[in-house]
Protein backbone atom coordinates (compact mmCIF):
# COMPACT_ATOMS: atom_id res chain seq x y z
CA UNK A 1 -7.32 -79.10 -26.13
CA UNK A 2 -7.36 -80.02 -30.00
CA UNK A 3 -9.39 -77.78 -32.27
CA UNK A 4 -10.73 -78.32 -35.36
CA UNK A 5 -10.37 -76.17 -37.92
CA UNK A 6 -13.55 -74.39 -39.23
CA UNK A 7 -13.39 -71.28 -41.47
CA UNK A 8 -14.25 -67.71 -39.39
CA UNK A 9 -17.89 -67.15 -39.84
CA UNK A 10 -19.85 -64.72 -37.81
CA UNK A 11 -22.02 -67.49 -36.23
CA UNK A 12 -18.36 -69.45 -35.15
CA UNK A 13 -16.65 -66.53 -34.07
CA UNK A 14 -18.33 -66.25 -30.66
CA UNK A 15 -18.38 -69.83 -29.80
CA UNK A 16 -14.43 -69.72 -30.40
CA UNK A 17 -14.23 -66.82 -28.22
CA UNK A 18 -15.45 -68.83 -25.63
CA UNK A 19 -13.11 -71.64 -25.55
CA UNK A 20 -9.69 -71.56 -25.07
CA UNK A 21 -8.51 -71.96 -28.25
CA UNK A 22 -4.58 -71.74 -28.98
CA UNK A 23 -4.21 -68.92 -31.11
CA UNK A 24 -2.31 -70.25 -34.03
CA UNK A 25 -5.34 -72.51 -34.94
CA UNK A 26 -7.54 -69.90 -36.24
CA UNK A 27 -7.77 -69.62 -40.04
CA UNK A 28 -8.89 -67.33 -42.51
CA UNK A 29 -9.57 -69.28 -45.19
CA UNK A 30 -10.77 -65.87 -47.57
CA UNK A 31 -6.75 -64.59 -47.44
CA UNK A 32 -5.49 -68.13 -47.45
CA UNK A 33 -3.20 -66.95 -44.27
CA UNK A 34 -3.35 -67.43 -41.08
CA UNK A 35 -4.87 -64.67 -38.60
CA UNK A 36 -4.09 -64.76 -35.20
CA UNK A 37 -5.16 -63.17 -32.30
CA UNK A 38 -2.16 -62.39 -30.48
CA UNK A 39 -0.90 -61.18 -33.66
CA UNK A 40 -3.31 -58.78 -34.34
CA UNK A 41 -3.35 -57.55 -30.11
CA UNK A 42 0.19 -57.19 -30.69
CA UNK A 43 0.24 -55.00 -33.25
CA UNK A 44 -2.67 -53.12 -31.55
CA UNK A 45 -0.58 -52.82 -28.14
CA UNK A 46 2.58 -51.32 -30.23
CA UNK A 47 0.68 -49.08 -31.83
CA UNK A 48 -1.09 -47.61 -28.65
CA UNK A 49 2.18 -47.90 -26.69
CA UNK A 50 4.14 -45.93 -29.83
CA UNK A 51 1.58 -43.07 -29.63
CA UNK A 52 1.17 -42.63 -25.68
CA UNK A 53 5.50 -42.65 -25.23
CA UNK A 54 6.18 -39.83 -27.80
CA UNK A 55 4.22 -36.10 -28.48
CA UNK A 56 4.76 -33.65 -31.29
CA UNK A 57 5.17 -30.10 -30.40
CA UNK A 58 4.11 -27.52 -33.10
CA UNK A 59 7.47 -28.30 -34.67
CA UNK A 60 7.43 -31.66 -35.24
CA UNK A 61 9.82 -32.28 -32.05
CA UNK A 62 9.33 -35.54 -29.98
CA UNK A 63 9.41 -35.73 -26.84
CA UNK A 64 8.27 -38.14 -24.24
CA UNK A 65 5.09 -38.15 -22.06
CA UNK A 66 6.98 -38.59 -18.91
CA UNK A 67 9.01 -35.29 -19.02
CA UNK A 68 7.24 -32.35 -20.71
CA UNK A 69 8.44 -30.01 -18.29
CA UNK A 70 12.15 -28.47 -18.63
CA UNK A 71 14.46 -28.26 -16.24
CA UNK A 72 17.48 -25.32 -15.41
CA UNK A 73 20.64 -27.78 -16.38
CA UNK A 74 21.91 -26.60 -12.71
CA UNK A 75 18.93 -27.42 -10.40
CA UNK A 76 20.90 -31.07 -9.01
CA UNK A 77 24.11 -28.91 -8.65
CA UNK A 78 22.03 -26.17 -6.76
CA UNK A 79 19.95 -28.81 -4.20
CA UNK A 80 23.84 -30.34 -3.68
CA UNK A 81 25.68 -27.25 -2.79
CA UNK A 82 22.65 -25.62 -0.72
CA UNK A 83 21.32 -28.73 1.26
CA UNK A 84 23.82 -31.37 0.66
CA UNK A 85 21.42 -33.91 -0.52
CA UNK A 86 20.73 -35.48 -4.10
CA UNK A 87 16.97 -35.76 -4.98
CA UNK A 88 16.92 -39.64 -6.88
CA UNK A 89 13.03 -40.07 -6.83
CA UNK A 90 9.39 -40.40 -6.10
CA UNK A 91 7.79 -43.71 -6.71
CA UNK A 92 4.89 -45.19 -6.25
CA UNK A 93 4.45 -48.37 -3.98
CA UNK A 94 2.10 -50.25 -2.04
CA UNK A 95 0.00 -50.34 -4.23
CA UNK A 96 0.14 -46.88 -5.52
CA UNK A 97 -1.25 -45.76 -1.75
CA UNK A 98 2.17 -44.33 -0.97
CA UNK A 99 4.85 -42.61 -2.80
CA UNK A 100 8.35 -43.42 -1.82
CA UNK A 101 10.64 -40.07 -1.68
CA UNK A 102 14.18 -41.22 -1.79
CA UNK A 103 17.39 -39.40 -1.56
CA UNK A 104 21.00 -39.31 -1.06
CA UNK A 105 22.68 -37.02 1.57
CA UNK A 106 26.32 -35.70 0.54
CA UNK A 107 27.09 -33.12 2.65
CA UNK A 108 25.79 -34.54 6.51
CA UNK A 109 25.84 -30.82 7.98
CA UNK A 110 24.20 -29.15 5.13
CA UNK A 111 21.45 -32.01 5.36
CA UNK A 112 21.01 -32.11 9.06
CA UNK A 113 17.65 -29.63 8.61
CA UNK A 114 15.71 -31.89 6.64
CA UNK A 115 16.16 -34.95 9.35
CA UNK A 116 14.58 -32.08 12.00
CA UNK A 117 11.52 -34.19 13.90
CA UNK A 118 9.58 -30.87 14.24
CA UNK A 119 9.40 -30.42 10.61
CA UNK A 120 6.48 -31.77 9.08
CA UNK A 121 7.63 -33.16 5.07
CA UNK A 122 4.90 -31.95 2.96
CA UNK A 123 4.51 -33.62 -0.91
CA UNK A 124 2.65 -30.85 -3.28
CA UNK A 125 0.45 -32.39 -6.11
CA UNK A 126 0.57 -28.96 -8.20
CA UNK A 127 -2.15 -30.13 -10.73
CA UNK A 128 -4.57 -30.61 -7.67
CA UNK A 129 -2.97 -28.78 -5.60
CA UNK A 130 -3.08 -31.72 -2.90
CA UNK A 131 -0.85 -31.78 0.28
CA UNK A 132 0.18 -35.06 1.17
CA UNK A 133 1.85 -35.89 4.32
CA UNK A 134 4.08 -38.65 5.97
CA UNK A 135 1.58 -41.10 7.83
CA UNK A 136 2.80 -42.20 11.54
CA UNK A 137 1.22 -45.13 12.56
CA UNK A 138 0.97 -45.45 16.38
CA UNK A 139 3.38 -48.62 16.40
CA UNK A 140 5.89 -48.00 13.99
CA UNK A 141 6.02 -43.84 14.17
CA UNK A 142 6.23 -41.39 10.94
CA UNK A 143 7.44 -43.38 7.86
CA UNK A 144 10.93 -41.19 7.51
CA UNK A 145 14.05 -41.34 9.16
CA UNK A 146 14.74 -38.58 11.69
CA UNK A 147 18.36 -40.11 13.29
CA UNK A 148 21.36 -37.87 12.45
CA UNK A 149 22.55 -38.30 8.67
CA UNK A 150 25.65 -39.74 7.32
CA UNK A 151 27.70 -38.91 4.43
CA UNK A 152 27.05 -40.93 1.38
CA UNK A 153 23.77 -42.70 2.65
CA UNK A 154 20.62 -43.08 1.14
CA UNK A 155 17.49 -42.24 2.71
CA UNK A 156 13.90 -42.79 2.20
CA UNK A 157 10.05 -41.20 3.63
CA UNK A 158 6.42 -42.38 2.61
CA UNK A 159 3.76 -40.23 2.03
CA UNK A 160 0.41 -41.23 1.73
CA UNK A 161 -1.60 -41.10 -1.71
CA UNK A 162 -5.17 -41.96 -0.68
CA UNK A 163 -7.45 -42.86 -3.32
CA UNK A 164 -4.10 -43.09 -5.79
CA UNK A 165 -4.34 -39.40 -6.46
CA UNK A 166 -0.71 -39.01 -7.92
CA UNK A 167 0.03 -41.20 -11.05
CA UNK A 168 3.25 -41.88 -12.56
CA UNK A 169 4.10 -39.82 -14.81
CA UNK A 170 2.91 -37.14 -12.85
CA UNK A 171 4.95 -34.22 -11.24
CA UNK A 172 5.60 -33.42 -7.94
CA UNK A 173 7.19 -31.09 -5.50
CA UNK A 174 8.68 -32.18 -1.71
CA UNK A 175 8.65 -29.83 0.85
CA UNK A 176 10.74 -30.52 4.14
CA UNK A 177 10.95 -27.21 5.89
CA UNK A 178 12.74 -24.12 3.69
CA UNK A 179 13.83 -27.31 1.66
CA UNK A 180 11.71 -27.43 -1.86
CA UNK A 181 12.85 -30.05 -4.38
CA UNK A 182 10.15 -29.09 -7.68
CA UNK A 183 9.39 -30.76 -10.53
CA UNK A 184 9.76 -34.31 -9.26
CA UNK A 185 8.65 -36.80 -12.25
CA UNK A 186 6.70 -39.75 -10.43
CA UNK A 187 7.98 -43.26 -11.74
């Protein structure tokens, strides 16, 4: 579609809004440069993007939105020698109706508690303080595995997230049993 080129008046500005109209043909005669749209949405979207990824603290420190909280520099060391796994993330999928807990089992014995069918995997919203559970469909069963673990194997369970309660960014805490893994960041 050709366009001609009109100056930007008020009275033009919604008819042109209305048609697709390629973005580098719209003028601004006043400036005597051009003025695009997807110039001026880019801008807008870096500018909103720059301001949601970092926070100041009362120091002038940065620090991303994602993780706010702080973490003891030995909680992966203390999950691996205790349980034998290696916590590598919740994530939403399907939509954001189910979070995906994944995780890596080192240590087959140490691990061999959380793979109990008896125990019921809880996932702890702590700003809602929401328990979310593993669905089990009637045909397929509970959405985890529950067959003895092997060494250096990843592993996977689904809980539900009705009503996409948890967000990304959010944090979360998986219980399975005496097993707690806190302060999970949701990607």
């Amino acid at each position: 579609m050709i366009c001609s080129e009109k100056k930007l008046t008020i009275q033009n500005v919604w008819y042109r809004s209305t048609r697709l109209v390629p973005w580098f043909r719209i003028f601004d005669n006043r400036l005597n440069k051009p003025l695009t749209s997807g110039f001026i949405f880019l801008c807008l979207l870096l500018v909103g993007s720059a301001q949601a990824q970092s926070t100041e603290d009362k120091r002038g420190v940065k620090h991303s939105a994602a993780i706010k909280q702080s973490h003891h520099p030995r909680t992966k060391t203390f999950m691996k020698r205790k349980w034998g796994v290696e916590v590598l993330f919740v994530r939403q999928t399907a939509a954001g109706y189910m979070l995906e807990f994944r995780y890596k089992v080192l240590d087959a014995d140490k691990a061999k508690s959380l793979f109990e069918r008896q125990t019921k995997p809880i996932l702890i919203h702590p700003r809602t303080g929401a328990e979310l559970v593993v669905p089990t469909p009637a045909k397929t069963g509970a959405l985890r595995n529950s067959n003895p673990p092997l060494v250096d194997h990843t592993y996977w369970m689904f809980f539900a997230n009705p009503g996409k309660l948890v967000k990304v960014g959010e944090i979360v805490n998986v219980k399975i049993g005496d097993f707690l893994a806190k302060d999970i960041v949701v990607q």
